[in-house]
N, C-alpha and C. Protein backbone atom coordinates (compact mmCIF):
# COMPACT_ATOMS: atom_id res chain seq x y z
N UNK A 1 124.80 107.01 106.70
CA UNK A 1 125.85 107.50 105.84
C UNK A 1 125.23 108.00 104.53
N UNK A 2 125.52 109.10 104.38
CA UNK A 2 125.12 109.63 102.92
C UNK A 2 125.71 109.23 101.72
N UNK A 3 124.29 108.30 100.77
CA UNK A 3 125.20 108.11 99.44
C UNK A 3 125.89 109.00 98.78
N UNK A 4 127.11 108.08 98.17
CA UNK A 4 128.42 109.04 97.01
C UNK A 4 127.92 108.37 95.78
N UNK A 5 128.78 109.15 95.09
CA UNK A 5 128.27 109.03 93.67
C UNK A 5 129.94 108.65 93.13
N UNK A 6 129.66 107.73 91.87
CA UNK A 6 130.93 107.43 91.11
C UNK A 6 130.72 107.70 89.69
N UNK A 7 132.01 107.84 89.38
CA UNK A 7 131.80 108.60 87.83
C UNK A 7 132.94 107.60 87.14
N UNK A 8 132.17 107.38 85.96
CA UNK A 8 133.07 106.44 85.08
C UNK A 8 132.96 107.06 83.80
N UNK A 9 134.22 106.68 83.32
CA UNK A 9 134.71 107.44 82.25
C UNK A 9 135.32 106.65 80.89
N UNK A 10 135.26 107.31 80.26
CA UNK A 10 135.82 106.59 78.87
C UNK A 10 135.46 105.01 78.78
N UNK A 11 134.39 104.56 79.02
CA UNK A 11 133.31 103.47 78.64
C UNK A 11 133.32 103.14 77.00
N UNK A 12 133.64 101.98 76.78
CA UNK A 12 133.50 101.76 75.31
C UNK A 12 131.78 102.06 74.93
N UNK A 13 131.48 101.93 73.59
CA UNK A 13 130.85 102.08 73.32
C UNK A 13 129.46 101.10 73.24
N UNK A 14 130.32 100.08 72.58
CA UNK A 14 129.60 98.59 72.94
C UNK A 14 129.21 98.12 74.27
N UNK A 15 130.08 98.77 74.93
CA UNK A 15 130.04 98.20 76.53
C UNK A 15 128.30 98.85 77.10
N UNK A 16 128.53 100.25 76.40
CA UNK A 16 127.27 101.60 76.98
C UNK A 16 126.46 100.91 76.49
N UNK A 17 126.40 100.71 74.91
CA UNK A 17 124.85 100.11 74.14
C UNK A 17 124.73 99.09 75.15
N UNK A 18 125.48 98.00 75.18
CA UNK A 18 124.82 96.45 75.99
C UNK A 18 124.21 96.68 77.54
N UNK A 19 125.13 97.78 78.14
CA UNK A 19 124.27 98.06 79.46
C UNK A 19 123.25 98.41 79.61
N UNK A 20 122.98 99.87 78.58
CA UNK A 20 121.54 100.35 77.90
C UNK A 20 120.81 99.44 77.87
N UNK A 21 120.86 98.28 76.75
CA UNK A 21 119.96 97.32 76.41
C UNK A 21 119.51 96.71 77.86
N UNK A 22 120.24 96.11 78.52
CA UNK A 22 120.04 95.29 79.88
C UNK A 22 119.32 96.20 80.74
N UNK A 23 119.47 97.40 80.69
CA UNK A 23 118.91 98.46 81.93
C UNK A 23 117.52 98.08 81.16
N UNK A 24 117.01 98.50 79.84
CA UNK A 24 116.12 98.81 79.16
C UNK A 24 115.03 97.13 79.72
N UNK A 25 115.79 96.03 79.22
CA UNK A 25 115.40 94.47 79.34
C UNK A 25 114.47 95.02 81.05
N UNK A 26 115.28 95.09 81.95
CA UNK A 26 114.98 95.01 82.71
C UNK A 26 113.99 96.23 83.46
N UNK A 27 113.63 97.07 82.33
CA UNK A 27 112.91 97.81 82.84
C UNK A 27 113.52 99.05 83.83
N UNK A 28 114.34 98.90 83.56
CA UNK A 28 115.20 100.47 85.07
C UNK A 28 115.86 101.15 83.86
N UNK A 29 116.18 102.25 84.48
CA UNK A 29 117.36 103.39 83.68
C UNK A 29 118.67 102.79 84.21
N UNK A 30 119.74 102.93 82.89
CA UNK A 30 120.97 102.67 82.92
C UNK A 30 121.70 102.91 84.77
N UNK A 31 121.25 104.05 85.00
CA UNK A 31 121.63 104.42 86.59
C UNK A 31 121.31 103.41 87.52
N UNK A 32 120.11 103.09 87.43
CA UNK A 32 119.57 102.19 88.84
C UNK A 32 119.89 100.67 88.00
N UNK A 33 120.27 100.73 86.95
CA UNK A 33 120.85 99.14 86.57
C UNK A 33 122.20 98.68 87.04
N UNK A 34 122.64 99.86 86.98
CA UNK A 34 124.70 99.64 86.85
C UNK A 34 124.75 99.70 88.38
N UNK A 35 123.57 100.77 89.35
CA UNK A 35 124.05 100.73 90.69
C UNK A 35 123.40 99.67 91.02
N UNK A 36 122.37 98.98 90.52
CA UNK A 36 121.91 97.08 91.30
C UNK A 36 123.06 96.35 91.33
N UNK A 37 123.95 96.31 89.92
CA UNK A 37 124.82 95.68 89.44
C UNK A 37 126.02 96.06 90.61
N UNK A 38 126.38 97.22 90.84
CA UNK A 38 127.49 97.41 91.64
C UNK A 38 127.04 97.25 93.08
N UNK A 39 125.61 96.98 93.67
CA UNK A 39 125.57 96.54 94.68
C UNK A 39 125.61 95.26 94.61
N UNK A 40 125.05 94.31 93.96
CA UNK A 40 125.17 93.09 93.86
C UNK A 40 126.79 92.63 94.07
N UNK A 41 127.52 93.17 93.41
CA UNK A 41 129.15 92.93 93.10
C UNK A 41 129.68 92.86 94.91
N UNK A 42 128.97 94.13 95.52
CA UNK A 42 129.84 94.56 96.46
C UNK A 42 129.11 93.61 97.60
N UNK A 43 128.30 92.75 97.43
CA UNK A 43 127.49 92.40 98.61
C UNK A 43 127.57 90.56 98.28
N UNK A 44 128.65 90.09 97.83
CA UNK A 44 129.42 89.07 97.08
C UNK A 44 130.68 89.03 97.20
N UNK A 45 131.40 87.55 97.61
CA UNK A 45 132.79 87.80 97.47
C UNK A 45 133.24 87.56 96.24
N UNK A 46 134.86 88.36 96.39
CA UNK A 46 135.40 88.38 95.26
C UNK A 46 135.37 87.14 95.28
N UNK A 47 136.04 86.39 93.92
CA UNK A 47 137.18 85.04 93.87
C UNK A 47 138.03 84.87 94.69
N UNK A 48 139.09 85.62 94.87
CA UNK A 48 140.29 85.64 95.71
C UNK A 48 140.05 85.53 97.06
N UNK A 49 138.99 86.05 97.43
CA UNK A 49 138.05 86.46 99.02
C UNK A 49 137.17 84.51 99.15
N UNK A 50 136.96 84.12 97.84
CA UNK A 50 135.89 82.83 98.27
C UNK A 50 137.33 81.91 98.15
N UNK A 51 137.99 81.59 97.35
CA UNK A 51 139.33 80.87 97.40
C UNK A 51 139.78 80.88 98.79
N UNK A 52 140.18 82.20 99.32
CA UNK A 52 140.90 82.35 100.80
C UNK A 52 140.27 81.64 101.61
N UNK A 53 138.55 81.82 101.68
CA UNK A 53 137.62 81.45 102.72
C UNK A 53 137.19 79.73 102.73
N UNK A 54 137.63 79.44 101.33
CA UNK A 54 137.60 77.99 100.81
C UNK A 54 138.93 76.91 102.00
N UNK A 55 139.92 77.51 101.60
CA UNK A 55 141.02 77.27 101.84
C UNK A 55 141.11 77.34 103.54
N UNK A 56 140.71 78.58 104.28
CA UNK A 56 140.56 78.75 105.67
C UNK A 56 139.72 77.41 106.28
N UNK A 57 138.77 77.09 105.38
CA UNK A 57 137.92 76.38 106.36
C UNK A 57 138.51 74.61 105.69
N UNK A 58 138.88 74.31 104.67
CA UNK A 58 139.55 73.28 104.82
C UNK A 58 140.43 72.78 105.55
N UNK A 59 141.32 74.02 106.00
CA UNK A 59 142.68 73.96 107.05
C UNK A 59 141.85 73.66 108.08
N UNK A 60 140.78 74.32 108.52
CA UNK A 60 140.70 74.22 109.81
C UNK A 60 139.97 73.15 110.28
N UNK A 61 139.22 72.10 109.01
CA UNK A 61 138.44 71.09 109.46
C UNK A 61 139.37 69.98 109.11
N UNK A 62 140.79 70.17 108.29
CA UNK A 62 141.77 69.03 108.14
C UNK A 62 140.72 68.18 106.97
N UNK A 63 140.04 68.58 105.84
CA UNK A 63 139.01 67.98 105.15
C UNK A 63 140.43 67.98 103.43
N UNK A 64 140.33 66.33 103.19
CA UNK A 64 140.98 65.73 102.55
C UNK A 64 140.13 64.98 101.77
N UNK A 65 138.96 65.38 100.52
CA UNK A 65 138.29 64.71 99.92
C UNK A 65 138.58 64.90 98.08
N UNK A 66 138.95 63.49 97.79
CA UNK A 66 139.14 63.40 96.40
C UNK A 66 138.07 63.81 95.61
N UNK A 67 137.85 64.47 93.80
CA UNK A 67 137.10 65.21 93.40
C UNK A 67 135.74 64.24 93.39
N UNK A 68 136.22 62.59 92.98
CA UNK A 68 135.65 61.32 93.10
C UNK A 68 134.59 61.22 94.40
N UNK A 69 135.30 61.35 95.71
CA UNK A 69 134.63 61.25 97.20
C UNK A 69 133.44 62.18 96.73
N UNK A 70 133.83 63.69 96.52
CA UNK A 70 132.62 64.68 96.51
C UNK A 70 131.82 64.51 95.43
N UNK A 71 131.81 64.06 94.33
CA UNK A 71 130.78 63.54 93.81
C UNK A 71 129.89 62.57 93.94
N UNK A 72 130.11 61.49 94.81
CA UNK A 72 130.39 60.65 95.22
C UNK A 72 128.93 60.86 96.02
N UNK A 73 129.02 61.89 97.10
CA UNK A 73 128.67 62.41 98.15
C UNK A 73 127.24 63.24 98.14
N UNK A 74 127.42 64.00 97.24
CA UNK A 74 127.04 64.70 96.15
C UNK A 74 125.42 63.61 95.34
N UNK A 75 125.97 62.72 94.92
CA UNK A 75 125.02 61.78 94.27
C UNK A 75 124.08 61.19 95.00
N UNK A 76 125.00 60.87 96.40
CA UNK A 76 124.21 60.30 97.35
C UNK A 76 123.42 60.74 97.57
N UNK A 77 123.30 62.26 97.70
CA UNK A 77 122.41 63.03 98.47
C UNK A 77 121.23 63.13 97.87
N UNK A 78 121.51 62.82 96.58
CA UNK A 78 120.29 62.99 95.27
C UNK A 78 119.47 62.08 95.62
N UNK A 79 119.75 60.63 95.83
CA UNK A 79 119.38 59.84 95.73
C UNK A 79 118.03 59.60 96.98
């Protein structure tokens, strides 16, 4: 599939400098920073997408653990 291109518009100003800076930090041009950034985004679930998937797999294992149990659990494992 041939890459597309996206165009963004009316960007604050502060928003441009701080991306600048971060592209710059990191050594890339603003372009190959914002498109790492928007691949990263897209190759990640949303919230709403990890909530749903949270929720799917509790239903389906019937998993009923107080915040207490999972820390609990959690510590053990440290140990």
């Amino acid at each position: 599939m041939a890459p597309k291109s996206i165009t963004v518009r009316n960007v604050p100003s502060e928003v441009h400098r701080e991306l600048r800076a971060r592209a710059a930090r990191s050594g890339s041009s603003l372009q190959g920073f914002v498109l790492g950034e928007l691949v990263r985004m897209a190759n990640h679930p949303s919230p709403e997408e990890l909530v749903d998937r949270i929720r799917a797999r509790k239903a389906a294992t019937h998993t009923r653990l107080s915040g207490k149990e999972i820390v609990s659990h959690r510590d053990a494992d440290r140990r």
